[in-house]
C-alpha atoms as a PDB file:
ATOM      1  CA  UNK A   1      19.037  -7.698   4.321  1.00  0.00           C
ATOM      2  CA  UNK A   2      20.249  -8.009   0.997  1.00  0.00           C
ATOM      3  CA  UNK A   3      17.963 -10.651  -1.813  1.00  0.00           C
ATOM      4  CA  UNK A   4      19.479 -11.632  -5.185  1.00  0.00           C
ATOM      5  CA  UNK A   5      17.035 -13.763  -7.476  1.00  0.00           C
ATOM      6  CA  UNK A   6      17.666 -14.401 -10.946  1.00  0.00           C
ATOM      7  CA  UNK A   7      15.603 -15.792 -14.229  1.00  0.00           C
ATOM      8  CA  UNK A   8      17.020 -16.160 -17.138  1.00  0.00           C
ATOM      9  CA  UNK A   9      18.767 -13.083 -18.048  1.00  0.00           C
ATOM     10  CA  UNK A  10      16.534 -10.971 -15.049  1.00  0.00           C
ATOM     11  CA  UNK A  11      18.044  -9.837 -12.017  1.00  0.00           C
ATOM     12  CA  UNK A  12      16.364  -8.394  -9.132  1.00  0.00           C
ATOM     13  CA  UNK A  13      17.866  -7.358  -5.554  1.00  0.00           C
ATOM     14  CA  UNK A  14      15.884  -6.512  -3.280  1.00  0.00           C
ATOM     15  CA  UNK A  15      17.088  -4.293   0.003  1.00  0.00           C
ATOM     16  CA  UNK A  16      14.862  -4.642   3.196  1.00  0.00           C
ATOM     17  CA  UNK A  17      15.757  -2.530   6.190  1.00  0.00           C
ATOM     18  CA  UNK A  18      19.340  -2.046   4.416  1.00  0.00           C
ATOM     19  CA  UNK A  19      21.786  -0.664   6.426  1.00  0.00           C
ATOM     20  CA  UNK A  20      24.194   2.322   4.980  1.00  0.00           C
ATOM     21  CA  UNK A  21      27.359  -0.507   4.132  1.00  0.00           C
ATOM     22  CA  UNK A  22      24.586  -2.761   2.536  1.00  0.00           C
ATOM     23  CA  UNK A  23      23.463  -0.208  -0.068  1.00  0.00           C
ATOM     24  CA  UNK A  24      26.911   1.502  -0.699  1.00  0.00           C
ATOM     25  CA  UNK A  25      28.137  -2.219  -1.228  1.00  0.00           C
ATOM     26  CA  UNK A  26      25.134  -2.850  -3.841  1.00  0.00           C
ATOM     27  CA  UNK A  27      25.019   0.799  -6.019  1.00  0.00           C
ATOM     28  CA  UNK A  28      28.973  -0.512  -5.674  1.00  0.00           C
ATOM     29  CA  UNK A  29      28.591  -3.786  -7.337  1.00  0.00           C
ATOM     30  CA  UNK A  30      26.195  -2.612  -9.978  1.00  0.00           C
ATOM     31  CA  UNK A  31      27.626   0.612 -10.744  1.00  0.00           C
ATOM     32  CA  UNK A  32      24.414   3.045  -9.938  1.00  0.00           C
ATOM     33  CA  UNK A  33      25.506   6.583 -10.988  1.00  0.00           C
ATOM     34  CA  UNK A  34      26.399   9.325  -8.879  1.00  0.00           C
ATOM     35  CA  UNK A  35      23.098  11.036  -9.466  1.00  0.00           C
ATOM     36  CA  UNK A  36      21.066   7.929  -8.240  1.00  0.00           C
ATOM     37  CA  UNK A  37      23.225   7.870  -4.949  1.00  0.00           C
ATOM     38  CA  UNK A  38      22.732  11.301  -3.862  1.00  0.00           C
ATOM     39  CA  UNK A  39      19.540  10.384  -4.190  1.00  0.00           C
ATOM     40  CA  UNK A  40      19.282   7.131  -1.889  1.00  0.00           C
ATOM     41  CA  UNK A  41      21.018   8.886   0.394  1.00  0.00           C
ATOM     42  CA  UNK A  42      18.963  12.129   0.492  1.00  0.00           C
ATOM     43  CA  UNK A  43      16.111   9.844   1.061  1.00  0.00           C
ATOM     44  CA  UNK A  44      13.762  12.072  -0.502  1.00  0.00           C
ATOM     45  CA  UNK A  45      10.436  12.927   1.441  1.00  0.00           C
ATOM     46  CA  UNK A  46       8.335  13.156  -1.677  1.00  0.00           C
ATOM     47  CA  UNK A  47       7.467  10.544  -4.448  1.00  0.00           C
ATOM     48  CA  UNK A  48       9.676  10.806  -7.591  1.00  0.00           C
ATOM     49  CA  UNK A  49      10.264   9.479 -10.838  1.00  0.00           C
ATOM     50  CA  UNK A  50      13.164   9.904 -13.058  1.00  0.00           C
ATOM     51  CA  UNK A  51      14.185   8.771 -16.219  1.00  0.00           C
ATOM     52  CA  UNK A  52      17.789   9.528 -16.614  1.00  0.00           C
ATOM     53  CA  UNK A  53      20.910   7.716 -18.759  1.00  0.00           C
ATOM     54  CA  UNK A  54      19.034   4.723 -19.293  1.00  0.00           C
ATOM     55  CA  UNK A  55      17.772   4.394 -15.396  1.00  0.00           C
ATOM     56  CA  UNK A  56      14.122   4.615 -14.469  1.00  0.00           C
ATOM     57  CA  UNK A  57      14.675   5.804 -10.471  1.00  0.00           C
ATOM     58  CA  UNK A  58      10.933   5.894  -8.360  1.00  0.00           C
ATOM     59  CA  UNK A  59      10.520   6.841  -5.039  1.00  0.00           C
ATOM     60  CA  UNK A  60       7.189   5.769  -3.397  1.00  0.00           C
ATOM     61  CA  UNK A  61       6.514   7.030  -0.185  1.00  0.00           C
ATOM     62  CA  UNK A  62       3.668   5.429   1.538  1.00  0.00           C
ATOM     63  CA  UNK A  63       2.907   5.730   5.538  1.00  0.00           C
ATOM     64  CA  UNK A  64       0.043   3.019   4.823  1.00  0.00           C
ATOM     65  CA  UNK A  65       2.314   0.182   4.716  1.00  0.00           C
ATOM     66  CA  UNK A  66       3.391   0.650   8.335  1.00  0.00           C
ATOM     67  CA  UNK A  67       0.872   0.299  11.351  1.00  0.00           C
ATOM     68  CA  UNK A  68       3.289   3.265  12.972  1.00  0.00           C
ATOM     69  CA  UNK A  69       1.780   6.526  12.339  1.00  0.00           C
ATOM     70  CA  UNK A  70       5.159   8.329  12.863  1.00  0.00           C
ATOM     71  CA  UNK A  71       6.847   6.053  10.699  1.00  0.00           C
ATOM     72  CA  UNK A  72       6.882   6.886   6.962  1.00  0.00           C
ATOM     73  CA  UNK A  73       7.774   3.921   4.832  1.00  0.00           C
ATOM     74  CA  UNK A  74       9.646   4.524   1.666  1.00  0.00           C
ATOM     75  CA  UNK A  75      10.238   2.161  -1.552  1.00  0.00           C
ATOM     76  CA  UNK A  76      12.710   3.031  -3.968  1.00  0.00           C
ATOM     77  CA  UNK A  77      13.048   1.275  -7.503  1.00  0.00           C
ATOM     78  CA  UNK A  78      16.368   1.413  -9.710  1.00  0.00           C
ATOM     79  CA  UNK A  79      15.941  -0.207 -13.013  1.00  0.00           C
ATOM     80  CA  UNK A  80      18.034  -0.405 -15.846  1.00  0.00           C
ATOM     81  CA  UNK A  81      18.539  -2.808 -18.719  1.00  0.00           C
ATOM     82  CA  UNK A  82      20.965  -5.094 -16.229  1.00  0.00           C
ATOM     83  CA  UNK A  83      18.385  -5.075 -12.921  1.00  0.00           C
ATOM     84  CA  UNK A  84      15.883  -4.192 -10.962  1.00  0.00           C
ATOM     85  CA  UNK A  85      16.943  -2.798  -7.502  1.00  0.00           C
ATOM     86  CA  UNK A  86      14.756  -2.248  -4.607  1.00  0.00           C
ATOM     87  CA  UNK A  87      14.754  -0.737  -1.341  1.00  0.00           C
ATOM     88  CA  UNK A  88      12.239  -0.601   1.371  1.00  0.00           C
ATOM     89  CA  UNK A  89      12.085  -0.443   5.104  1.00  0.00           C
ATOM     90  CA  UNK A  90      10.701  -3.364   5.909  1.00  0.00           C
ATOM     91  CA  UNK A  91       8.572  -6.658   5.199  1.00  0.00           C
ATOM     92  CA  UNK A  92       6.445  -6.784   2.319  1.00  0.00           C
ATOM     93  CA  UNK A  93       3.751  -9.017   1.913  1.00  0.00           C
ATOM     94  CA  UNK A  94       3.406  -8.792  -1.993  1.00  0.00           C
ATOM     95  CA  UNK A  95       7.496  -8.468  -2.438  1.00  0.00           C
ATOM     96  CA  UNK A  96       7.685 -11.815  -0.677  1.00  0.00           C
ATOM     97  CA  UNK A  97       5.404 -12.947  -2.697  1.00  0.00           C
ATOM     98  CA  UNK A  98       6.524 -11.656  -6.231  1.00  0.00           C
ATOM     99  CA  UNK A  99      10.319 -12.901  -4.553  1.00  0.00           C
ATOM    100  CA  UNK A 100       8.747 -16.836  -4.208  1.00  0.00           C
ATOM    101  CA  UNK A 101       7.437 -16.684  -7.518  1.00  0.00           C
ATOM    102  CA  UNK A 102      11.143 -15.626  -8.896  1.00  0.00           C
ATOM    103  CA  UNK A 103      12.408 -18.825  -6.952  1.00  0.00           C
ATOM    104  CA  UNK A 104      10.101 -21.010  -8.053  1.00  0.00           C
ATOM    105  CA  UNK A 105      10.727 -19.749 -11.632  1.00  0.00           C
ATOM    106  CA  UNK A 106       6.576 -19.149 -12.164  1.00  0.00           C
ATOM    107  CA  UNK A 107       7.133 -16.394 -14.325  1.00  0.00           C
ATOM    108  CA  UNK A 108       7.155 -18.249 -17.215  1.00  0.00           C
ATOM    109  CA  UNK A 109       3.487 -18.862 -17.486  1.00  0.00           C
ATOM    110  CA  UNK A 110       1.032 -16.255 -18.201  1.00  0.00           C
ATOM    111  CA  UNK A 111       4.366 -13.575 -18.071  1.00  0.00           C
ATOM    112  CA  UNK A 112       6.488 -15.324 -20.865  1.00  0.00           C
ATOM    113  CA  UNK A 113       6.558 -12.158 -22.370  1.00  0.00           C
ATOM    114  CA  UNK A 114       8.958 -10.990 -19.612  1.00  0.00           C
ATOM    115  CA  UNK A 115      12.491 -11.247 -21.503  1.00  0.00           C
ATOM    116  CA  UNK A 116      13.799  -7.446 -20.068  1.00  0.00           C
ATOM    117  CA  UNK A 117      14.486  -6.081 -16.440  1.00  0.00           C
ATOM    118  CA  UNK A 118      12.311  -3.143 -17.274  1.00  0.00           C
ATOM    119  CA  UNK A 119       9.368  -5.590 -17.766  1.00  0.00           C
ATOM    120  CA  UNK A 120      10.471  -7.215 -14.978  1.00  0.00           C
ATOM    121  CA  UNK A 121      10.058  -3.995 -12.963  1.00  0.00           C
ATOM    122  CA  UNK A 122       6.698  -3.484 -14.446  1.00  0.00           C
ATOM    123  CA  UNK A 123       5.595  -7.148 -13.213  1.00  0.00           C
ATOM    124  CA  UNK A 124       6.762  -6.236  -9.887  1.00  0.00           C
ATOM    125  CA  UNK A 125       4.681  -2.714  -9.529  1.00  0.00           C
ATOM    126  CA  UNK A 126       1.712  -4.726 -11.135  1.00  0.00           C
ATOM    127  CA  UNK A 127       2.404  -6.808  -7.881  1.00  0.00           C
ATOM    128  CA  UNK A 128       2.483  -4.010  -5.386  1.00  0.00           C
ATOM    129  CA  UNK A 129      -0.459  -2.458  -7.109  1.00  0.00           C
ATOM    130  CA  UNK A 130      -2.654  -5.898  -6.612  1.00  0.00           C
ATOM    131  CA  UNK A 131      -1.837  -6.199  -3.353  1.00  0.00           C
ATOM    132  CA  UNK A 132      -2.320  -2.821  -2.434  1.00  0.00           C
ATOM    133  CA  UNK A 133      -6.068  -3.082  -3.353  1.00  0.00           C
ATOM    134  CA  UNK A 134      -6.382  -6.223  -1.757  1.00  0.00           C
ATOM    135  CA  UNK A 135      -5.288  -4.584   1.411  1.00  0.00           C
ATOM    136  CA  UNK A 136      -7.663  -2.077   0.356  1.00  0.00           C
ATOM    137  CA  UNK A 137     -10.876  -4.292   0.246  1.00  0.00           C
ATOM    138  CA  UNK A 138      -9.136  -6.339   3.529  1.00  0.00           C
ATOM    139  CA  UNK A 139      -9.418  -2.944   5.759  1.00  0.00           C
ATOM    140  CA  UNK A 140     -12.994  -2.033   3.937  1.00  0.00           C
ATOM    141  CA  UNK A 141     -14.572  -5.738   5.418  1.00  0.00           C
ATOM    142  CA  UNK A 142     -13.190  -5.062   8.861  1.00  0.00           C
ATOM    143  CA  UNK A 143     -14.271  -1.839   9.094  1.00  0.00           C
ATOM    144  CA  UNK A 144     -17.839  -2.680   8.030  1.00  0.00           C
ATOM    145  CA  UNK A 145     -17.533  -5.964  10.659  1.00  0.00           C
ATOM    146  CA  UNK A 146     -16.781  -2.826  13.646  1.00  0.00           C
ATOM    147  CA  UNK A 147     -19.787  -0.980  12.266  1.00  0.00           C
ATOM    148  CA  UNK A 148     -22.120  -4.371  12.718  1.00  0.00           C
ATOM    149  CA  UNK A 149     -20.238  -4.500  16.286  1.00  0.00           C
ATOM    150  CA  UNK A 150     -20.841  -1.372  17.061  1.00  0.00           C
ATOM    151  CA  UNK A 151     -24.686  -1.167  16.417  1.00  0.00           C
ATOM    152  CA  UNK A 152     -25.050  -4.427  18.293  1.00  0.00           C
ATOM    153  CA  UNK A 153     -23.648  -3.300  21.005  1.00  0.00           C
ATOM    154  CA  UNK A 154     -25.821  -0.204  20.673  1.00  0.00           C
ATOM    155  CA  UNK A 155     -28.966  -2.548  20.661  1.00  0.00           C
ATOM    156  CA  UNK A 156     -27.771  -4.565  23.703  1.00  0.00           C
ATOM    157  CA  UNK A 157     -27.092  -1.350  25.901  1.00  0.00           C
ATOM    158  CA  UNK A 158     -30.707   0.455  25.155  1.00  0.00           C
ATOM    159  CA  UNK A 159     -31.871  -3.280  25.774  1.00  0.00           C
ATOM    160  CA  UNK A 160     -30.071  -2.659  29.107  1.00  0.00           C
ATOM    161  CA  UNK A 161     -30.960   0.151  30.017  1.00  0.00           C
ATOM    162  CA  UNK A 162     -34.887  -0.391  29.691  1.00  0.00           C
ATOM    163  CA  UNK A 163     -34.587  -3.524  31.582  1.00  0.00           C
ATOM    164  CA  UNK A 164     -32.731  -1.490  34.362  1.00  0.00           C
ATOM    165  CA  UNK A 165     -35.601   1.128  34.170  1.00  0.00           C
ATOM    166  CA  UNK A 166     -38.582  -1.894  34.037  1.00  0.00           C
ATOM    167  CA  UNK A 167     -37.110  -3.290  37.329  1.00  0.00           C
ATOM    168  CA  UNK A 168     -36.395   0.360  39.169  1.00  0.00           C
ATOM    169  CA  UNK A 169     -40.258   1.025  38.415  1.00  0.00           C
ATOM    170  CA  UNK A 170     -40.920  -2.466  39.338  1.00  0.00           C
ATOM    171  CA  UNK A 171     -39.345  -1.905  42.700  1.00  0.00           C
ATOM    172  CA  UNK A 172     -40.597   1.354  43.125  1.00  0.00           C
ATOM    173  CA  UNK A 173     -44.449   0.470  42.844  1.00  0.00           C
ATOM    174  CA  UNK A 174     -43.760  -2.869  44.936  1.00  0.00           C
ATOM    175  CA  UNK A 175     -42.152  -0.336  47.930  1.00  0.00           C
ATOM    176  CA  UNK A 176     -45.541   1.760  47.729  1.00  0.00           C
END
């Protein structure tokens, strides 16, 4: 699926689960060089950065982002002075967000200072970053909430299991 927002003199397209015609038809339309396409289409198993004729080109892989263990979700970033392109396998919760703050045009407030795509870009990993450590935290509290679980349960089956051996010696002395 193929997102176009645009503030001011920022443009950012965003790719989600693109299909082959949908990125040729984008590094098309915005003229991505050669080098960049190879790239994309290599789809590169390790994380990258390159800073090459003007383009900053990062590839981020991360297999936390999907719940499928076989799965290994990728996000690559193409910025240059006329946008920021990216391109990821699926949903993002903070790219949705960051995306509803470009359409609501709420960039202006404490990010005034936004005037280039390259500052853009940076807003936008700022983004991911945030929401990466509030995922963080997120999966911390529910694993602490199993642990509290997990020792109640613990409590409840000893209680259990002493009852079950009160009322087998119980029965025991009462058949004597």
């Amino acid at each position: 699926m193929i997102s176009k927002y645009s503030h001011k003199e920022l443009i950012w397209i965003d790719l989600e689960s693109p299909t082959e015609e949908e990125i040729s038809l984008i590094v098309d339309q915005y003229s991505v060089p050669d080098f960049i396409r190879k790239e994309i289409a290599l789809k590169p198993q390790e994380d990258k950065i390159s800073l090459d004729y003007g383009y900053i080109f990062v590839v981020i892989n991360n297999s936390q982002i999907s719940s499928d263990k076989n799965d290994k979700d990728q996000m690559i970033f193409i910025v240059n002075d006329d946008f920021v392109l990216t391109i990821h396998d699926g949903p993002l919760q903070a790219l949705s967000k960051f995306s509803k703050e470009m359409e609501l045009d709420i960039i202006d407030g404490e990010n005034s200072k936004i005037n280039s795509n390259k500052l853009l870009f940076t807003y936008l990993f700022k983004t991911l970053y945030i929401n990466s450590q509030a995922q963080i935290i997120l999966k911390d509290n529910q694993i602490k909430n199993l642990k509290k679980q997990i020792i109640k349960s613990k409590k409840k089956f000893k209680l259990s299991i002493w009852l079950f051996i009160i009322v087998l010696i119980a029965i025991i002395i009462i058949c004597l």
